[in-house]
Protein backbone atom coordinates (compact mmCIF):
# COMPACT_ATOMS: atom_id res chain seq x y z
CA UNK A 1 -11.32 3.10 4.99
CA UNK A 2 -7.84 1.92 4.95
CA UNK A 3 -6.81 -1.78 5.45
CA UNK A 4 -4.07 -2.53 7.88
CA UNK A 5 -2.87 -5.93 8.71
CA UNK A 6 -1.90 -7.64 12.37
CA UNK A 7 0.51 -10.45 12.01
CA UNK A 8 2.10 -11.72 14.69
CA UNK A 9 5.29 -14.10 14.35
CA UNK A 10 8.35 -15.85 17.24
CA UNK A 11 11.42 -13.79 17.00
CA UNK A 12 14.46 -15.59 17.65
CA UNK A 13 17.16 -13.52 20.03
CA UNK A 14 19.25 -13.42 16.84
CA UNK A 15 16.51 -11.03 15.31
CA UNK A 16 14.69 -13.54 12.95
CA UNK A 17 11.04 -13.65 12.83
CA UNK A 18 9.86 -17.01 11.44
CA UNK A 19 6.57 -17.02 9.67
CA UNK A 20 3.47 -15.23 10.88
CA UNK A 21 0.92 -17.02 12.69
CA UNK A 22 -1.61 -14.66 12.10
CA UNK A 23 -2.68 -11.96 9.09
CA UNK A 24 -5.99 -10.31 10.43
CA UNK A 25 -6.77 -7.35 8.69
CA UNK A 26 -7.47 -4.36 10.56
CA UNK A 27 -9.88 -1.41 8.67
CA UNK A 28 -9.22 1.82 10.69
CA UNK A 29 -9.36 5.09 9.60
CA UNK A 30 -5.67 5.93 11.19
CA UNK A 31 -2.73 4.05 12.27
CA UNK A 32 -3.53 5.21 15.86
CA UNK A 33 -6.89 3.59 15.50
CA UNK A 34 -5.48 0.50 14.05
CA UNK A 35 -3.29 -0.06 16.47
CA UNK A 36 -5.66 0.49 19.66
CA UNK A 37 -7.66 -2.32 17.89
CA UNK A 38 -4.61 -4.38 17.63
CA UNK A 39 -4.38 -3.97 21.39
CA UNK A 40 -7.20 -5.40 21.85
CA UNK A 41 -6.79 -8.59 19.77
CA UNK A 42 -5.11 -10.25 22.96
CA UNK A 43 -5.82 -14.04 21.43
CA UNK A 44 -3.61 -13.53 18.61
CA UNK A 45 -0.81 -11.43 20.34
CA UNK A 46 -0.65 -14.03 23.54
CA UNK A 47 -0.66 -16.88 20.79
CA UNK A 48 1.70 -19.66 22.41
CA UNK A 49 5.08 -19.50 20.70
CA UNK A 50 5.10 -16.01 19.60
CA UNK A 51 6.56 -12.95 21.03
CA UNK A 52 6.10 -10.24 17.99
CA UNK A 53 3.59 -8.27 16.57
CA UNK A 54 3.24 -5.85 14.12
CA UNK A 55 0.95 -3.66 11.72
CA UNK A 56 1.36 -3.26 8.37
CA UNK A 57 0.08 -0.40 6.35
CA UNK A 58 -2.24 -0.30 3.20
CA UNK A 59 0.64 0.39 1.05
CA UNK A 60 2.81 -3.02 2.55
CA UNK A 61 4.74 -1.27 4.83
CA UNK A 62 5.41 -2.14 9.05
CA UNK A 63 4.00 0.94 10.64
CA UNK A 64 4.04 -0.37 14.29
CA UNK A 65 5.69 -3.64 16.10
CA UNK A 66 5.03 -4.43 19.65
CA UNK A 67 7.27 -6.99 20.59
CA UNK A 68 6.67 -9.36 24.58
CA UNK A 69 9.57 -10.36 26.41
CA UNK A 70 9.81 -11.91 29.21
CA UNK A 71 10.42 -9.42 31.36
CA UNK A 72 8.26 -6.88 30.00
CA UNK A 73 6.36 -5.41 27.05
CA UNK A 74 7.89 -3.39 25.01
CA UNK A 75 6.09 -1.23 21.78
CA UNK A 76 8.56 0.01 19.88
């Protein structure tokens, strides 16, 4: 079964994400399935002092970022 990985990092409003806070990995048999377990991972993407997340494939690749502003949530 493939191995993704959940990091999640601050992004600053220039666009730079500092280091990642966290680098769970994530074994899913899809993306989609990877990512509605990333969902529900809410203590590492409400860690204090970050607003990004993000999966990244088996072959080291970002397949999905969900990134929390302050006014709202946005997956992109």
């Amino acid at each position: 079964m493939p191995t993704y990985h959940l990091r999640v990092a601050w992004r600053e409003e220039s666009g730079v994400v500092r280091l990642p806070v966290c680098n769970d990995p994530i074994e899913a048999p899809s993306l989609r399935d990877a990512i509605a377990v990333a969902l529900t991972r809410s203590q590492h993407l409400l860690t204090a002092g970050t607003n990004l997340a993000w999966l990244v494939d088996p072959d080291g690749h970002i397949a999905w970022t969900l990134r929390m502003d302050e006014d709202s949530t946005v997956a992109d």
